[in-house]
Protein backbone atom coordinates (compact mmCIF):
# COMPACT_ATOMS: atom_id res chain seq x y z
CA UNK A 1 15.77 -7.19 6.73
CA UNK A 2 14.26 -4.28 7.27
CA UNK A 3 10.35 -3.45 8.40
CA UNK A 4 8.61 -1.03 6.57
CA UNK A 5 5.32 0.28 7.13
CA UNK A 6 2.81 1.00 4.72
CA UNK A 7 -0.09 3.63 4.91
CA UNK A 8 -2.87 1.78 1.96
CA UNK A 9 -4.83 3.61 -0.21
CA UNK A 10 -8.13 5.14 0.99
CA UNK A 11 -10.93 7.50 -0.89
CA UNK A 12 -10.87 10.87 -0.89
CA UNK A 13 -13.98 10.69 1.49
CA UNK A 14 -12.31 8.46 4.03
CA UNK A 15 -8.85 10.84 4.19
CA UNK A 16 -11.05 14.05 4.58
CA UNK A 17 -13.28 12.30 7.71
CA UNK A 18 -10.28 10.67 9.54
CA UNK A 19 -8.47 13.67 8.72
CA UNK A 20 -5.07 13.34 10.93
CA UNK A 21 -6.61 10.77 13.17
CA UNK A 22 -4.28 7.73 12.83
CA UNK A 23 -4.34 6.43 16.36
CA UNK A 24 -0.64 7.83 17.13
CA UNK A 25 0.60 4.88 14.15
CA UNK A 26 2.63 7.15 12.31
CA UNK A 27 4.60 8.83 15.80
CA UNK A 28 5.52 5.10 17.00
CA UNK A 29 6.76 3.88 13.13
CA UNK A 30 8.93 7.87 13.80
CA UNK A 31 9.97 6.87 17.10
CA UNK A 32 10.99 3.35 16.06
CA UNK A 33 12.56 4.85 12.74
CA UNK A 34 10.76 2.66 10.67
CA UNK A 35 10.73 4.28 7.00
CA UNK A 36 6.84 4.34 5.99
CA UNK A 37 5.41 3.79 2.08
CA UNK A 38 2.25 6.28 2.17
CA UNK A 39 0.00 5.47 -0.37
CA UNK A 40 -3.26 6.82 1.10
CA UNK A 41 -3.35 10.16 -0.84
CA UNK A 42 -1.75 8.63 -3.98
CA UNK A 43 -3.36 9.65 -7.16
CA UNK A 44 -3.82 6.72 -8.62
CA UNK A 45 -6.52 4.99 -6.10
CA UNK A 46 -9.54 6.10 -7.36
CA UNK A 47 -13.04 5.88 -5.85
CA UNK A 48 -13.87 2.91 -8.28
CA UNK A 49 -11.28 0.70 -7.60
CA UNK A 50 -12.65 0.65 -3.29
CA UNK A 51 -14.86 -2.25 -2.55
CA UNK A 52 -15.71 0.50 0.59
CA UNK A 53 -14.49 4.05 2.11
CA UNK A 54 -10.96 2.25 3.08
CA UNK A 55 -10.69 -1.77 1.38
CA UNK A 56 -9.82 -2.17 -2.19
CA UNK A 57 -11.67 -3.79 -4.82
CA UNK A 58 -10.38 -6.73 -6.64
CA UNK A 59 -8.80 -4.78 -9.50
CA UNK A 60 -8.14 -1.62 -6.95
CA UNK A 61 -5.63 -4.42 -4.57
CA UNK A 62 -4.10 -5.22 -8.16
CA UNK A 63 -3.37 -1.89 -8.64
CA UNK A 64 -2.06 -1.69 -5.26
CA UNK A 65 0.14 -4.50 -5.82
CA UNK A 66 1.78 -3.35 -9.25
CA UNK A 67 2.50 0.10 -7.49
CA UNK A 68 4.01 -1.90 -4.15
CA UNK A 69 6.15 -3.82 -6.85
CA UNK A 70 7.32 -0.82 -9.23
CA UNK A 71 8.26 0.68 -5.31
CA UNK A 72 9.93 -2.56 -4.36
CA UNK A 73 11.63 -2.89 -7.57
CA UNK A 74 13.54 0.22 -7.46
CA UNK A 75 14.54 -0.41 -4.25
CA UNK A 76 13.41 3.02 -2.96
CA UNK A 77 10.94 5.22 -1.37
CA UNK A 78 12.01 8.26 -3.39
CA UNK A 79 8.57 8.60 -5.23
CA UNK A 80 6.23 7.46 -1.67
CA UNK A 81 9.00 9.36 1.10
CA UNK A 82 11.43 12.00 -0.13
CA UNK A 83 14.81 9.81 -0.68
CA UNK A 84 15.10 7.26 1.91
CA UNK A 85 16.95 4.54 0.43
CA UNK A 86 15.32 1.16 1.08
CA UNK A 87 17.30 -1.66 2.01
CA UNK A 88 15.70 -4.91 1.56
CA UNK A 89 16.43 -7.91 -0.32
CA UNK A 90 14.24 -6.26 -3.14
CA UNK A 91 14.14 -10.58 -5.02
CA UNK A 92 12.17 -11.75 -1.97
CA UNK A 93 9.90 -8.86 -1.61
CA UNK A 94 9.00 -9.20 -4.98
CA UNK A 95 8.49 -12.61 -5.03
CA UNK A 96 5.81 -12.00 -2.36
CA UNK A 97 4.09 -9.50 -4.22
CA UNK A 98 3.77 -11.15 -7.23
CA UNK A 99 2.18 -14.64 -4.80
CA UNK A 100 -0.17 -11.80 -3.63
CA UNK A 101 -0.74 -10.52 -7.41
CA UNK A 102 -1.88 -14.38 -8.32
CA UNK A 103 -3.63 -14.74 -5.48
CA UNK A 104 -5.84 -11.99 -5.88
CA UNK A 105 -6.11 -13.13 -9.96
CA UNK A 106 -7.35 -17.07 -8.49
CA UNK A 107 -10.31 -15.40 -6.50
CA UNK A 108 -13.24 -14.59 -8.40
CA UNK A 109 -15.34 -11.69 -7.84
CA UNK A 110 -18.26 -13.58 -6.22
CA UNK A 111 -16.19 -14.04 -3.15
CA UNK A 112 -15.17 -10.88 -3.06
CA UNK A 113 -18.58 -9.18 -2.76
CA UNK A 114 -19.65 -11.34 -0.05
């Protein structure tokens, strides 16, 4: 197995006041050579699917999820980081995601605004 680190979605506000603060995260995932998934600038995290500046909403961590999966299931980071080829046993990966997908479905939106 491989371990892969992953930069989650944040709003537009939060990128532009952390700006390339990242507490040195991204220079020890280089140094290791651990291939990163960056979807903090992706387009499609929009301000309404954050709960806050930097934690997803209900629907927003479903979204998440689905575009973790679509990632996982072609076995590359070509869209997220250039074309790195991913090697992980893409059936188990999945098979987490989609426990994540149905947990996140189970909780109702009550909890979450707590």
């Amino acid at each position: 197995f491989q371990l892969i680190g992953l930069k989650y979605p944040v709003t537009a506000l939060f990128q532009k006041t952390i700006g390339d603060s990242n507490f040195n995260a991204e220079e020890v995932l280089l140094l290791s050579n651990i291939k990163t998934l960056d979807f903090q600038e992706s387009p499609y995290f929009t301000d309404d699917l954050f709960k806050d500046q930097d934690h997803l909403n209900k629907i927003g961590a479903q979204v998440f999820l689905e575009e973790l999966k679509k990632v996982l299931y072609r076995n590359s980071f070509q869209e997220y980081a250039g074309s790195t080829t991913l090697v992980i046993d893409v059936e188990v990966a999945l098979a987490l995601v989609d426990d994540l997908i149905n947990q996140i479905k189970a909780i109702d939106d009550e909890t979450i605004t707590r």
